[in-house]
PDB file of N, CA and C in Angstrom:
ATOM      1  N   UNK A   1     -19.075  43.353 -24.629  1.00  0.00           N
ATOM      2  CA  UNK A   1     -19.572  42.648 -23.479  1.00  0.00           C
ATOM      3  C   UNK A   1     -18.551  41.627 -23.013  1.00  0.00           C
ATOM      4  N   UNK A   2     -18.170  41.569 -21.613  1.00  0.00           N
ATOM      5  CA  UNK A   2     -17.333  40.819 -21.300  1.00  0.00           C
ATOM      6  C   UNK A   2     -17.664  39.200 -21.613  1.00  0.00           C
ATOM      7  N   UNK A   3     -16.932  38.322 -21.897  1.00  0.00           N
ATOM      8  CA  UNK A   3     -17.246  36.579 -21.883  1.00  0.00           C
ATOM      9  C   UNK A   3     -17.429  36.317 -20.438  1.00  0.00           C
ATOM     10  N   UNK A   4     -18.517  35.224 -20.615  1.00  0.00           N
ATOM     11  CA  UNK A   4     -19.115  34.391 -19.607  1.00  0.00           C
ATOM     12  C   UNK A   4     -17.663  33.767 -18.723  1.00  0.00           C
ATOM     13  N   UNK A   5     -17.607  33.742 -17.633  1.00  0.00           N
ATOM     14  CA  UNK A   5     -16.186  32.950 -17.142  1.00  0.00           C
ATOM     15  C   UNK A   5     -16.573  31.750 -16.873  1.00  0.00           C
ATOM     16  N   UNK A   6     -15.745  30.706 -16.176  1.00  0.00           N
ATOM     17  CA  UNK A   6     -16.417  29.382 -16.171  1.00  0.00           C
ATOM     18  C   UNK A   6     -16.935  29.579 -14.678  1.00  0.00           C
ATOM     19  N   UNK A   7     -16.186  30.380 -14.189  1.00  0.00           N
ATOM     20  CA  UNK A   7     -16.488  30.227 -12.263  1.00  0.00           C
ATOM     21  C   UNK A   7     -17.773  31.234 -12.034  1.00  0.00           C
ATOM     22  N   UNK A   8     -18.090  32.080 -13.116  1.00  0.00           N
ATOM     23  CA  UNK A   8     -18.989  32.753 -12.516  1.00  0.00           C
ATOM     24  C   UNK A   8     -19.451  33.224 -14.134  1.00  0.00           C
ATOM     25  N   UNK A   9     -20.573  33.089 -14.392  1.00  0.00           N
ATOM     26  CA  UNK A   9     -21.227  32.892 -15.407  1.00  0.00           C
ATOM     27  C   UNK A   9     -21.795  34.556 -15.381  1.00  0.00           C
ATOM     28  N   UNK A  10     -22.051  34.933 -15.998  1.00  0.00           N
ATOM     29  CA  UNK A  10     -22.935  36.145 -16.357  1.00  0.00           C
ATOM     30  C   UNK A  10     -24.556  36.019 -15.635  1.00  0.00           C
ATOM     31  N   UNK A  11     -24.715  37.381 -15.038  1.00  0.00           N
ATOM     32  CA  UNK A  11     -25.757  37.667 -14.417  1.00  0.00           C
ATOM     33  C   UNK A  11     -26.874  38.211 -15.250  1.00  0.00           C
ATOM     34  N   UNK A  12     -26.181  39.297 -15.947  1.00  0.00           N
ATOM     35  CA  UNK A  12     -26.717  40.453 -16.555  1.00  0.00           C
ATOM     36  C   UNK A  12     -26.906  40.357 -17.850  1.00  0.00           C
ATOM     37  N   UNK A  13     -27.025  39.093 -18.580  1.00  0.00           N
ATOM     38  CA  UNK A  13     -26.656  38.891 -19.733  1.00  0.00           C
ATOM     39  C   UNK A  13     -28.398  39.351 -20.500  1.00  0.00           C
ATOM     40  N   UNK A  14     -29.182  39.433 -19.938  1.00  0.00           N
ATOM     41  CA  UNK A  14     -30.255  39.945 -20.507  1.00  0.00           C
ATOM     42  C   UNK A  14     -30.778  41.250 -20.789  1.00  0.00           C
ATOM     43  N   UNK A  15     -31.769  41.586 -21.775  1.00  0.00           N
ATOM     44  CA  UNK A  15     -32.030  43.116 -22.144  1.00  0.00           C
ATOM     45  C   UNK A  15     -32.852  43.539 -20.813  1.00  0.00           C
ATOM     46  N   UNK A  16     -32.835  44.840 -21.030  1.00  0.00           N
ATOM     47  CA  UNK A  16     -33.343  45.744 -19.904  1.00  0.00           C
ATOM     48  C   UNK A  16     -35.074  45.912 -20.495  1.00  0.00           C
ATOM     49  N   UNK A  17     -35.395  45.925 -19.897  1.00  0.00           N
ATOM     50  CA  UNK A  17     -37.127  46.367 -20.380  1.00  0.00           C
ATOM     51  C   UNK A  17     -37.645  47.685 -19.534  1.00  0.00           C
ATOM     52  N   UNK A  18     -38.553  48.399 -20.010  1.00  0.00           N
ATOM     53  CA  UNK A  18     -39.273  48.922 -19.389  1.00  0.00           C
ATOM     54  C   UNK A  18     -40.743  48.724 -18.585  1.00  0.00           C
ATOM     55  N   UNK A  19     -41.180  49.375 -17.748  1.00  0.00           N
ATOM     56  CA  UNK A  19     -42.414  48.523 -17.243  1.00  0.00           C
ATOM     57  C   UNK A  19     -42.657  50.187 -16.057  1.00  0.00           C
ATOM     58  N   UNK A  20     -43.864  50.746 -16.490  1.00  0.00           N
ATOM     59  CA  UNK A  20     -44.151  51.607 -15.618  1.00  0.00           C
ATOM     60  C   UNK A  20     -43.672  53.038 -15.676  1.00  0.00           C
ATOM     61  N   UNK A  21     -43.001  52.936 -16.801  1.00  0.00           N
ATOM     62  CA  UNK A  21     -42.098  54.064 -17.100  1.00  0.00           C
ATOM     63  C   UNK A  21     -40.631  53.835 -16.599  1.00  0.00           C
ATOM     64  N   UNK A  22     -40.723  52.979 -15.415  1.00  0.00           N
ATOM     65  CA  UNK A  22     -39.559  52.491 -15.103  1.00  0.00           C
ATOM     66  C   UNK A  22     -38.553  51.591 -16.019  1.00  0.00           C
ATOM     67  N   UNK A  23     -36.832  51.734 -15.751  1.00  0.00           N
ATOM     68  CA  UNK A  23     -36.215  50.593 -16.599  1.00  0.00           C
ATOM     69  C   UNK A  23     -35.953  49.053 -15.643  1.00  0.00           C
ATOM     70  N   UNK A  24     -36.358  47.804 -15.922  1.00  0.00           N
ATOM     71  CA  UNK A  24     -35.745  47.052 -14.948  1.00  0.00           C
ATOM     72  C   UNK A  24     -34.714  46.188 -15.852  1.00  0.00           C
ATOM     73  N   UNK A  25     -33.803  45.953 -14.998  1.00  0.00           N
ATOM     74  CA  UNK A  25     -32.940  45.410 -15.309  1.00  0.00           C
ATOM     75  C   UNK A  25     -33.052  43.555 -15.051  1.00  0.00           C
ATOM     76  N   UNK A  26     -32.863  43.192 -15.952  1.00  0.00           N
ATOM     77  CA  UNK A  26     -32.482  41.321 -15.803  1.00  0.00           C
ATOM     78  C   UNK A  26     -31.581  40.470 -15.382  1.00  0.00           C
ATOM     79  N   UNK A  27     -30.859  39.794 -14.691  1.00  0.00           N
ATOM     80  CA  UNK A  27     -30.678  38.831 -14.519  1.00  0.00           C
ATOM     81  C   UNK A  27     -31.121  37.228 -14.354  1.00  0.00           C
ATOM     82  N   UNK A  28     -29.715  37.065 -14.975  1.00  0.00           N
ATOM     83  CA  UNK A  28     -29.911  35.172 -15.680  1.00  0.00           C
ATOM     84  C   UNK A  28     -28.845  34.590 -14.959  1.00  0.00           C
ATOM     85  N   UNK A  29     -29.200  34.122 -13.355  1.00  0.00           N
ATOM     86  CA  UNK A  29     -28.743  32.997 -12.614  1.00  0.00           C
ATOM     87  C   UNK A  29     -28.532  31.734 -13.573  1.00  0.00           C
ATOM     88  N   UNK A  30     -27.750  30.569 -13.013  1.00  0.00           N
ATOM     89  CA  UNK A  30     -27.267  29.193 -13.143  1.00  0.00           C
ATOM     90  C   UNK A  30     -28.214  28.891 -12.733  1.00  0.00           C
ATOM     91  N   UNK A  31     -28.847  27.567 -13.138  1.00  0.00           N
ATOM     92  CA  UNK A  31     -29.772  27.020 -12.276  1.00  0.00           C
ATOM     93  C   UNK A  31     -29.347  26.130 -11.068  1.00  0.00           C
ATOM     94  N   UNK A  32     -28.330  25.884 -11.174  1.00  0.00           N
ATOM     95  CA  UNK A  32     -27.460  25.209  -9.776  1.00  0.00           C
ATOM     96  C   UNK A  32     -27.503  26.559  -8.942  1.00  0.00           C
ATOM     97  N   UNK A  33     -27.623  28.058  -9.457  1.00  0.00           N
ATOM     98  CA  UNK A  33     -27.472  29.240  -8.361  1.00  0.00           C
ATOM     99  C   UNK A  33     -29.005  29.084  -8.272  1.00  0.00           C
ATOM    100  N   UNK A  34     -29.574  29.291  -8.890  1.00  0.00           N
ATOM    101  CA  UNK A  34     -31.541  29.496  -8.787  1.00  0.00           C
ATOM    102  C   UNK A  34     -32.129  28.063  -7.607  1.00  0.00           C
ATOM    103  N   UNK A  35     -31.257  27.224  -7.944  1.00  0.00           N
ATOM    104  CA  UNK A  35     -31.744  25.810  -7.070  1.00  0.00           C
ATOM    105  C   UNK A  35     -31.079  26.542  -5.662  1.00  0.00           C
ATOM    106  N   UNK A  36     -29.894  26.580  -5.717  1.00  0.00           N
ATOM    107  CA  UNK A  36     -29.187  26.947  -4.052  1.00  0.00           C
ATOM    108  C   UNK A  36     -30.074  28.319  -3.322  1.00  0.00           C
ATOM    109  N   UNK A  37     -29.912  29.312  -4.151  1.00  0.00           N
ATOM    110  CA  UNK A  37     -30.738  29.988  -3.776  1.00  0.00           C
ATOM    111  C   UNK A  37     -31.955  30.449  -3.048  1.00  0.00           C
ATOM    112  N   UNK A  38     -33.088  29.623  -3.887  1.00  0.00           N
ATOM    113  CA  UNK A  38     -34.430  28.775  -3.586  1.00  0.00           C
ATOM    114  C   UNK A  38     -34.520  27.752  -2.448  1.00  0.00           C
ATOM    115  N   UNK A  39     -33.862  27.068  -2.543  1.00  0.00           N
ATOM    116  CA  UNK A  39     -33.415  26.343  -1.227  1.00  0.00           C
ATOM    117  C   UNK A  39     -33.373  27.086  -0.132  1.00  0.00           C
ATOM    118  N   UNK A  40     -32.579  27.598  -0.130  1.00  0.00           N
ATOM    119  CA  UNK A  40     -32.619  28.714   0.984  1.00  0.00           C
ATOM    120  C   UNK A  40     -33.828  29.560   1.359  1.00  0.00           C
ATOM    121  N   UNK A  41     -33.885  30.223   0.623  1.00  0.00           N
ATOM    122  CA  UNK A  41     -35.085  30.988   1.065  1.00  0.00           C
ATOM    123  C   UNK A  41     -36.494  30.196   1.189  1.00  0.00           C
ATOM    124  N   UNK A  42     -36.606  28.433   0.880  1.00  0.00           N
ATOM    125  CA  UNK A  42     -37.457  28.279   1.236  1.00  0.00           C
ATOM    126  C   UNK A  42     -37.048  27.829   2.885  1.00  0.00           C
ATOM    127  N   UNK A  43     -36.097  27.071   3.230  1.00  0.00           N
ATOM    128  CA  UNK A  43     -35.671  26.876   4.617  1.00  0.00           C
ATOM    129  C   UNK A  43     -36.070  28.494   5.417  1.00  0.00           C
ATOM    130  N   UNK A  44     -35.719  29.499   4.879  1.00  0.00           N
ATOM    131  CA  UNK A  44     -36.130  30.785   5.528  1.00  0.00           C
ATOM    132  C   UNK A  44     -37.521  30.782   5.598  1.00  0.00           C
ATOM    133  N   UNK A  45     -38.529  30.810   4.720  1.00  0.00           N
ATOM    134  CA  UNK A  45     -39.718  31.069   4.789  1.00  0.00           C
ATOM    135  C   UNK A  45     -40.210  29.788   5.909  1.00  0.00           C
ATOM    136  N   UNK A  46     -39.397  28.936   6.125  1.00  0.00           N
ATOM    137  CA  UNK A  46     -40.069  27.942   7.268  1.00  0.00           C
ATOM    138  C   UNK A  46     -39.808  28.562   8.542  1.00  0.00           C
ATOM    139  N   UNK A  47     -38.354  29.001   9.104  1.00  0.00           N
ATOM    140  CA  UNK A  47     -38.079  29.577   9.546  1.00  0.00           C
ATOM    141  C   UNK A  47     -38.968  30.520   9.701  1.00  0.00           C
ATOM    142  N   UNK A  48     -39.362  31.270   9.628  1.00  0.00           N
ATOM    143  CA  UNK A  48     -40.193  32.537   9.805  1.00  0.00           C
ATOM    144  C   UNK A  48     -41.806  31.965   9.969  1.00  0.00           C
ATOM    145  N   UNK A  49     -42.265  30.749   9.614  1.00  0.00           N
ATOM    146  CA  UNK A  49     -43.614  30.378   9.883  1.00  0.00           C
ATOM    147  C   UNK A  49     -43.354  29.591  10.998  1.00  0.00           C
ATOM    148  N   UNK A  50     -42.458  29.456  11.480  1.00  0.00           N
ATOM    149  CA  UNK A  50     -42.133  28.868  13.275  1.00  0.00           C
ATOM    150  C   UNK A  50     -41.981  29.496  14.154  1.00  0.00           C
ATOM    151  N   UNK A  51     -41.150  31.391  13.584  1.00  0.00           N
ATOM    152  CA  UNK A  51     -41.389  31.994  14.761  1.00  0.00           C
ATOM    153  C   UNK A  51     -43.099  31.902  14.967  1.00  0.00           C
ATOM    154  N   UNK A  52     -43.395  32.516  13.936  1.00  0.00           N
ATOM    155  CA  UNK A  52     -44.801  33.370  13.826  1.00  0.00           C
ATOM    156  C   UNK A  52     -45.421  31.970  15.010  1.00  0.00           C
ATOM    157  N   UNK A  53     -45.409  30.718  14.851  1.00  0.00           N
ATOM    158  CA  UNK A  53     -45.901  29.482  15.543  1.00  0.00           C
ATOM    159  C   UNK A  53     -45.472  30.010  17.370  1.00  0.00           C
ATOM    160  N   UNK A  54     -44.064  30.256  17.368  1.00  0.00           N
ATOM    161  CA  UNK A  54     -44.040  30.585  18.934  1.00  0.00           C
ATOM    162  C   UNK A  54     -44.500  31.593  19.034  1.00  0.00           C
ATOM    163  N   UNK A  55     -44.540  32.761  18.377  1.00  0.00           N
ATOM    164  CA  UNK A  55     -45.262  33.873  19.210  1.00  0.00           C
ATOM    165  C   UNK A  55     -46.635  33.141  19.346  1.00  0.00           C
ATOM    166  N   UNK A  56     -47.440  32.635  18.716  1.00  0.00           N
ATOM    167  CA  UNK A  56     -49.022  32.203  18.546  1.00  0.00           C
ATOM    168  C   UNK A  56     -48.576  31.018  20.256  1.00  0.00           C
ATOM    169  N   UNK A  57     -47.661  30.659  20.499  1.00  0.00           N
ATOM    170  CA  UNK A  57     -47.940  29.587  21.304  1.00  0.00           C
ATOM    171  C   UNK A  57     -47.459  30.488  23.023  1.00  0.00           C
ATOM    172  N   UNK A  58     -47.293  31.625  22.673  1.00  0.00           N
ATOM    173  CA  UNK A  58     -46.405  32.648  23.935  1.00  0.00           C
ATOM    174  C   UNK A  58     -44.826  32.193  24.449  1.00  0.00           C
ATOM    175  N   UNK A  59     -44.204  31.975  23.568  1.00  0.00           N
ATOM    176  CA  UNK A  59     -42.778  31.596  24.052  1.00  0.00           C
ATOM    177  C   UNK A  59     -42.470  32.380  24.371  1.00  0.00           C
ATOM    178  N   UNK A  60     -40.886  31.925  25.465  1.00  0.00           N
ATOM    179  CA  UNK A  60     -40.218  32.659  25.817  1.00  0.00           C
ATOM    180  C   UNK A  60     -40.017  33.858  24.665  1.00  0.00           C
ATOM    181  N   UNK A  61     -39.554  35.178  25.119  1.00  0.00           N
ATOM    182  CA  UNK A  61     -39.610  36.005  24.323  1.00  0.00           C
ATOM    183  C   UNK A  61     -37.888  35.937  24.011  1.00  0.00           C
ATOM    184  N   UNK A  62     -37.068  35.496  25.004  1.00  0.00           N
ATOM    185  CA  UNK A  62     -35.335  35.154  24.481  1.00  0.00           C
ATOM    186  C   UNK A  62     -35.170  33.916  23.597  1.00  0.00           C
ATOM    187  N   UNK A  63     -35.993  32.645  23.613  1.00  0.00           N
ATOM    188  CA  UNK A  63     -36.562  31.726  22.324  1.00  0.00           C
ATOM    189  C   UNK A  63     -36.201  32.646  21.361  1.00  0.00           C
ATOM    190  N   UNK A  64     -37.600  33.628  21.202  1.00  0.00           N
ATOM    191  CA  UNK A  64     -38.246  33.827  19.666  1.00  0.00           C
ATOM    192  C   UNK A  64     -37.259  34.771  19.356  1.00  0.00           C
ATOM    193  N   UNK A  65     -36.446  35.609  19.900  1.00  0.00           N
ATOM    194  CA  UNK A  65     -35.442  36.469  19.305  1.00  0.00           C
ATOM    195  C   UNK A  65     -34.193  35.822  19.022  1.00  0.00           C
ATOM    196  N   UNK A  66     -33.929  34.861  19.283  1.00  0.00           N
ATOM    197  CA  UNK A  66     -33.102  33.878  18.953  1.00  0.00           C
ATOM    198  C   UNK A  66     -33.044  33.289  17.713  1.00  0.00           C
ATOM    199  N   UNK A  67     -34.198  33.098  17.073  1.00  0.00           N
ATOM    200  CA  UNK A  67     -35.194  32.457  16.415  1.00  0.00           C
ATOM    201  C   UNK A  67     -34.770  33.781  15.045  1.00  0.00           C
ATOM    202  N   UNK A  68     -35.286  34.532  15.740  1.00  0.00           N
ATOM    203  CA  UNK A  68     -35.257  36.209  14.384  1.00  0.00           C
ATOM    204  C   UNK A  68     -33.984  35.950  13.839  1.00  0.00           C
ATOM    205  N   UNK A  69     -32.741  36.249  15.230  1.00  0.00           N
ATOM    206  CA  UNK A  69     -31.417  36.143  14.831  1.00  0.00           C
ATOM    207  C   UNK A  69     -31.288  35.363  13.782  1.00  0.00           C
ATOM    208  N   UNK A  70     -31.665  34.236  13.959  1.00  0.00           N
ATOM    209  CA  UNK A  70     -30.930  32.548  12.614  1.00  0.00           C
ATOM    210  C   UNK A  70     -31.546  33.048  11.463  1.00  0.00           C
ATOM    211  N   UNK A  71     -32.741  33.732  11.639  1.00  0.00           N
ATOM    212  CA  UNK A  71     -33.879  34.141  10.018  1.00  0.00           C
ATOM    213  C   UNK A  71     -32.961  35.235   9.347  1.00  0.00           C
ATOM    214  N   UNK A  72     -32.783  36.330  10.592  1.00  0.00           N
ATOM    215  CA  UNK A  72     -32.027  37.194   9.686  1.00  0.00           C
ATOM    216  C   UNK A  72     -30.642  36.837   9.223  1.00  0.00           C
ATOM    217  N   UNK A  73     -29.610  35.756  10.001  1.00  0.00           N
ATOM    218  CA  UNK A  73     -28.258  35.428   9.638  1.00  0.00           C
ATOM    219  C   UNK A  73     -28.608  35.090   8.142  1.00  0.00           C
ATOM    220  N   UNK A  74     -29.668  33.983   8.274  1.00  0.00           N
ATOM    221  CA  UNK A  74     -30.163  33.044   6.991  1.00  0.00           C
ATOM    222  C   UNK A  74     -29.983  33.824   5.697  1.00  0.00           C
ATOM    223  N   UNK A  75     -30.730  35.366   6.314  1.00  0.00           N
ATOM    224  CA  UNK A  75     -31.328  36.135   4.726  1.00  0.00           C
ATOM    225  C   UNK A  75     -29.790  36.956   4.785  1.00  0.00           C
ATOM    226  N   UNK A  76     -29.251  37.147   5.373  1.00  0.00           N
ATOM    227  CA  UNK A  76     -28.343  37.657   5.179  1.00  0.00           C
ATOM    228  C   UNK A  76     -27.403  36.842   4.161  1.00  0.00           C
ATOM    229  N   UNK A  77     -27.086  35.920   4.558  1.00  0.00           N
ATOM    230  CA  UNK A  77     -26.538  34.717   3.647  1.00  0.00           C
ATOM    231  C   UNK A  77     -26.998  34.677   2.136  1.00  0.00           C
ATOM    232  N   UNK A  78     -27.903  34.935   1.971  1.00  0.00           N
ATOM    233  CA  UNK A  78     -28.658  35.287   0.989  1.00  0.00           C
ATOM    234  C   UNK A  78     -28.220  36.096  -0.074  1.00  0.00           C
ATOM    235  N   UNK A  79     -28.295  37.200   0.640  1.00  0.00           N
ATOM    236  CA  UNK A  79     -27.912  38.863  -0.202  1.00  0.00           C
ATOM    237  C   UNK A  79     -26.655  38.412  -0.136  1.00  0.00           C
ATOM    238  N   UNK A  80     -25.377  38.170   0.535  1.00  0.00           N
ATOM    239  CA  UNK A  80     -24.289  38.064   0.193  1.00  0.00           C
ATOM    240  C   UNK A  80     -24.062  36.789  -1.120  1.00  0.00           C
ATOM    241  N   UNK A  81     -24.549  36.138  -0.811  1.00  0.00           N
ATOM    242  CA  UNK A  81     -24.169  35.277  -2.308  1.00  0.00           C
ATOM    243  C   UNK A  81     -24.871  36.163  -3.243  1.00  0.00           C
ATOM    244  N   UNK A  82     -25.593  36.955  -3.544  1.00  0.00           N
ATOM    245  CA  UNK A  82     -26.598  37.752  -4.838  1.00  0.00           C
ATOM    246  C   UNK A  82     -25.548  38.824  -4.666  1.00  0.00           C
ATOM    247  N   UNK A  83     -25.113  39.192  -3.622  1.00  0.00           N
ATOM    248  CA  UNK A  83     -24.085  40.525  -4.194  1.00  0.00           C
ATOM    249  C   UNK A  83     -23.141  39.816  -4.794  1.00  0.00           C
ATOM    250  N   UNK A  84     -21.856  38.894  -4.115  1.00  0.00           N
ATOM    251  CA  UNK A  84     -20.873  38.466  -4.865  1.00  0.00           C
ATOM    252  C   UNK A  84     -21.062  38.152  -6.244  1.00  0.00           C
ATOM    253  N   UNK A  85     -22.165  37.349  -6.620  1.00  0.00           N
ATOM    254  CA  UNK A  85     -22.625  37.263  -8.029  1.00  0.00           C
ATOM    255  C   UNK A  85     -22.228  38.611  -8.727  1.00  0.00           C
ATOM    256  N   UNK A  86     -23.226  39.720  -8.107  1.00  0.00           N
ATOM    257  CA  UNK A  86     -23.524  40.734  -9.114  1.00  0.00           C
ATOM    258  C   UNK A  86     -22.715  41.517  -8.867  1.00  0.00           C
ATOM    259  N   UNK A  87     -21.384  41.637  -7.934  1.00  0.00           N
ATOM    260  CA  UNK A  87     -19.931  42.195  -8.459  1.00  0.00           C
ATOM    261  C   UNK A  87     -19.492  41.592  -9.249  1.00  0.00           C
ATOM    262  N   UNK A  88     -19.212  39.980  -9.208  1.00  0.00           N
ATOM    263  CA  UNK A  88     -18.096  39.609 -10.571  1.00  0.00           C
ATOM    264  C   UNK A  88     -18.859  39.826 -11.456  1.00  0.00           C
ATOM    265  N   UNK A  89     -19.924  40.055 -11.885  1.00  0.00           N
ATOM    266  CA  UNK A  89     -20.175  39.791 -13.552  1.00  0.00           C
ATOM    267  C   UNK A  89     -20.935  41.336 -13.502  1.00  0.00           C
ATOM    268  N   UNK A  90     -22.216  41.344 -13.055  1.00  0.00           N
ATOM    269  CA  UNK A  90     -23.206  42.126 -13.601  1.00  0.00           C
ATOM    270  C   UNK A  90     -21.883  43.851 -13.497  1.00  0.00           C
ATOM    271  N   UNK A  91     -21.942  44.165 -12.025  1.00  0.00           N
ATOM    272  CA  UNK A  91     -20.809  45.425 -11.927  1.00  0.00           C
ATOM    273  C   UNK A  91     -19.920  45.657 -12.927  1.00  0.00           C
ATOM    274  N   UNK A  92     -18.928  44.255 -13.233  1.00  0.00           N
ATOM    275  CA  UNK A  92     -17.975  44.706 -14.172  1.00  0.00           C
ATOM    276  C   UNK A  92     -18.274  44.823 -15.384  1.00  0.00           C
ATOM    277  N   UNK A  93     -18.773  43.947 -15.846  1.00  0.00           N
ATOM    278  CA  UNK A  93     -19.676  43.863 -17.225  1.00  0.00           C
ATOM    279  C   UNK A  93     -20.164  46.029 -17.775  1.00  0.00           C
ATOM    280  N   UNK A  94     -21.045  46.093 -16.692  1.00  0.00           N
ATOM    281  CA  UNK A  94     -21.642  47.746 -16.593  1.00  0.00           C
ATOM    282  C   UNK A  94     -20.213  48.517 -16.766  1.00  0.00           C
ATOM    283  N   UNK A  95     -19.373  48.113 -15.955  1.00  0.00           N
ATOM    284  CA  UNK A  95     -18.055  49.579 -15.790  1.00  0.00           C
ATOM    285  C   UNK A  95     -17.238  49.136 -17.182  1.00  0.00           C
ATOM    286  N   UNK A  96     -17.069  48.158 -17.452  1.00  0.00           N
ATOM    287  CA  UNK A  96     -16.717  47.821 -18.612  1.00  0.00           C
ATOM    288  C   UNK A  96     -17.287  48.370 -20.191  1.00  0.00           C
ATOM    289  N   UNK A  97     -18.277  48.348 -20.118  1.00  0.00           N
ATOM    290  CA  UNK A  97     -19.257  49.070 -20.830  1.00  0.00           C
ATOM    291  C   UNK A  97     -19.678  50.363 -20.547  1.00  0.00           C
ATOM    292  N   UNK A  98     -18.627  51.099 -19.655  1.00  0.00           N
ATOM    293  CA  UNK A  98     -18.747  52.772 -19.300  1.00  0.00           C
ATOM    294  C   UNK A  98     -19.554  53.076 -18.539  1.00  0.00           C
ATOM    295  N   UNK A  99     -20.466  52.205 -18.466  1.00  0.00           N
ATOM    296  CA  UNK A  99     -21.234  53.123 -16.993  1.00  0.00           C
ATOM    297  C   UNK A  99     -20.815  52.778 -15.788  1.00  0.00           C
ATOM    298  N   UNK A 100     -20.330  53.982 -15.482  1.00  0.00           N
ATOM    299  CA  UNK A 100     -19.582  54.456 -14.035  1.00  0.00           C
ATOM    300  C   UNK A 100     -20.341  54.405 -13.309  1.00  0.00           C
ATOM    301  N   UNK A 101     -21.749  54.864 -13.206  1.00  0.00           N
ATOM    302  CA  UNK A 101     -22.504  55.165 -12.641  1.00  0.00           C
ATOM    303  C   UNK A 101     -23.547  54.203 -11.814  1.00  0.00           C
ATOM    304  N   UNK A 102     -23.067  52.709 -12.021  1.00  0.00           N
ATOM    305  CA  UNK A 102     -23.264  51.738 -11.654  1.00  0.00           C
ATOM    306  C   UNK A 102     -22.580  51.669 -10.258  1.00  0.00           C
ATOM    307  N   UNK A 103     -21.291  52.256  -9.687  1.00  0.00           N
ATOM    308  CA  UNK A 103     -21.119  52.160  -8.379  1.00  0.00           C
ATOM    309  C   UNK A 103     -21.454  52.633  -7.218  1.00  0.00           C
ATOM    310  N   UNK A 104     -22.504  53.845  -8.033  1.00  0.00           N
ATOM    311  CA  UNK A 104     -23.352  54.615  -7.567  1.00  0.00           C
ATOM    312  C   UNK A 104     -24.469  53.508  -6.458  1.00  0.00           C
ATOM    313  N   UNK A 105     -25.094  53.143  -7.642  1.00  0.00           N
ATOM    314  CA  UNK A 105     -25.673  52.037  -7.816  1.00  0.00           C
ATOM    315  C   UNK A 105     -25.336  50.777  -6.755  1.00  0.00           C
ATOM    316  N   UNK A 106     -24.182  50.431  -6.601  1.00  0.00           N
ATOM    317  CA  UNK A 106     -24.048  49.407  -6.534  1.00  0.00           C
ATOM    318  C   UNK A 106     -23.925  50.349  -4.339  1.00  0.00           C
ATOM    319  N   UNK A 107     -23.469  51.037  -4.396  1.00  0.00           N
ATOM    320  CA  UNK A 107     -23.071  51.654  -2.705  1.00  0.00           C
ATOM    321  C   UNK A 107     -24.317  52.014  -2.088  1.00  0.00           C
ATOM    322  N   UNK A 108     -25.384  52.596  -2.936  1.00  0.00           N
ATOM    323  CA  UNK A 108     -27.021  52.720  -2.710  1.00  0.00           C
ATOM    324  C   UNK A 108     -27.419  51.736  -1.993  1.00  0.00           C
ATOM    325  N   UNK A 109     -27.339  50.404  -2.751  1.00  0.00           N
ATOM    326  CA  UNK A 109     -27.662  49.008  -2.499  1.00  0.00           C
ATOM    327  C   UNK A 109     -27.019  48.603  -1.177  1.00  0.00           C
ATOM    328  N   UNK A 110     -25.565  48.457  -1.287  1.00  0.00           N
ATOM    329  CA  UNK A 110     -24.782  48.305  -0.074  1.00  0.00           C
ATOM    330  C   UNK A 110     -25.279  48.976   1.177  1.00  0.00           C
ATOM    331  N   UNK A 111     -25.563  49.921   1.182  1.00  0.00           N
ATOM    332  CA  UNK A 111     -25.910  50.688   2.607  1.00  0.00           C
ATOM    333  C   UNK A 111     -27.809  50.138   2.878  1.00  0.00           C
ATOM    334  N   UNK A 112     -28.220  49.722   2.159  1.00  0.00           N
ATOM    335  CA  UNK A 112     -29.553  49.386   2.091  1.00  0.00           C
ATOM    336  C   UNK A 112     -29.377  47.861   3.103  1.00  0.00           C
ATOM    337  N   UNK A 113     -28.672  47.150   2.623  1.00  0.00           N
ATOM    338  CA  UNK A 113     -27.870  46.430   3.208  1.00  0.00           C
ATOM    339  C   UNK A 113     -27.493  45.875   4.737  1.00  0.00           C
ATOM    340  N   UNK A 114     -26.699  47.338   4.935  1.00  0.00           N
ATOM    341  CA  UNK A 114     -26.252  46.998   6.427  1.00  0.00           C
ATOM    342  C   UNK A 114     -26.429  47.569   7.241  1.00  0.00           C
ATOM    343  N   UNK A 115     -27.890  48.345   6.677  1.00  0.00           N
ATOM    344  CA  UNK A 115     -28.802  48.820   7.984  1.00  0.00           C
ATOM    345  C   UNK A 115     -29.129  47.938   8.806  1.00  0.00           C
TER     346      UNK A 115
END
């Protein structure tokens, strides 16, 4: 297993469980990443209870798509810090440990992405 680095700590450092027949996999954020993170997505979830407020109030409809735009930039912002994470550590960590089959994995995700 690769060592923890100082700039980017291990994601994946936890066991895999099953649940459903399914395997899920773990990750173990920083809590300085779990705080930034959280932060965010709670500013998003406000975001998104203000559009929902202008549609309820009939705004302009170029307002409220304006409005979508910043929610989705927001969440976008999002997934890109959770991917960069889970290339430096979780990805290499996996290819390091032979499974190839993680980039599989990892391009699945990507195109999920930038639909």
């Amino acid at each position: 297993m690769v060592k923890e680095s100082q700039s980017h700590p291990s994601h994946c450092a936890g066991e895999d469980t099953q649940q459903g027949g399914m395997q899920i996999r773990n990750s173990h954020h920083s809590e300085a990443t779990k705080s930034n993170l959280t932060s965010r997505l709670n500013r998003i979830e406000g975001q998104i209870r203000g559009i929902k407020g202008l549609i309820e109030k009939d705004t302009y409809c170029d307002d409220v798509l304006n409005q979508i735009a910043a929610a989705q930039s927001a969440l976008n912002s999002v997934a890109r810090l959770l991917l960069e994470g889970h290339m430096k550590s979780c990805i290499i960590e996996r290819i390091q440990a032979g499974e190839d089959n993680v980039v599989d994995e990892l391009l699945v995700t990507m195109n999920k992405l930038m639909k």
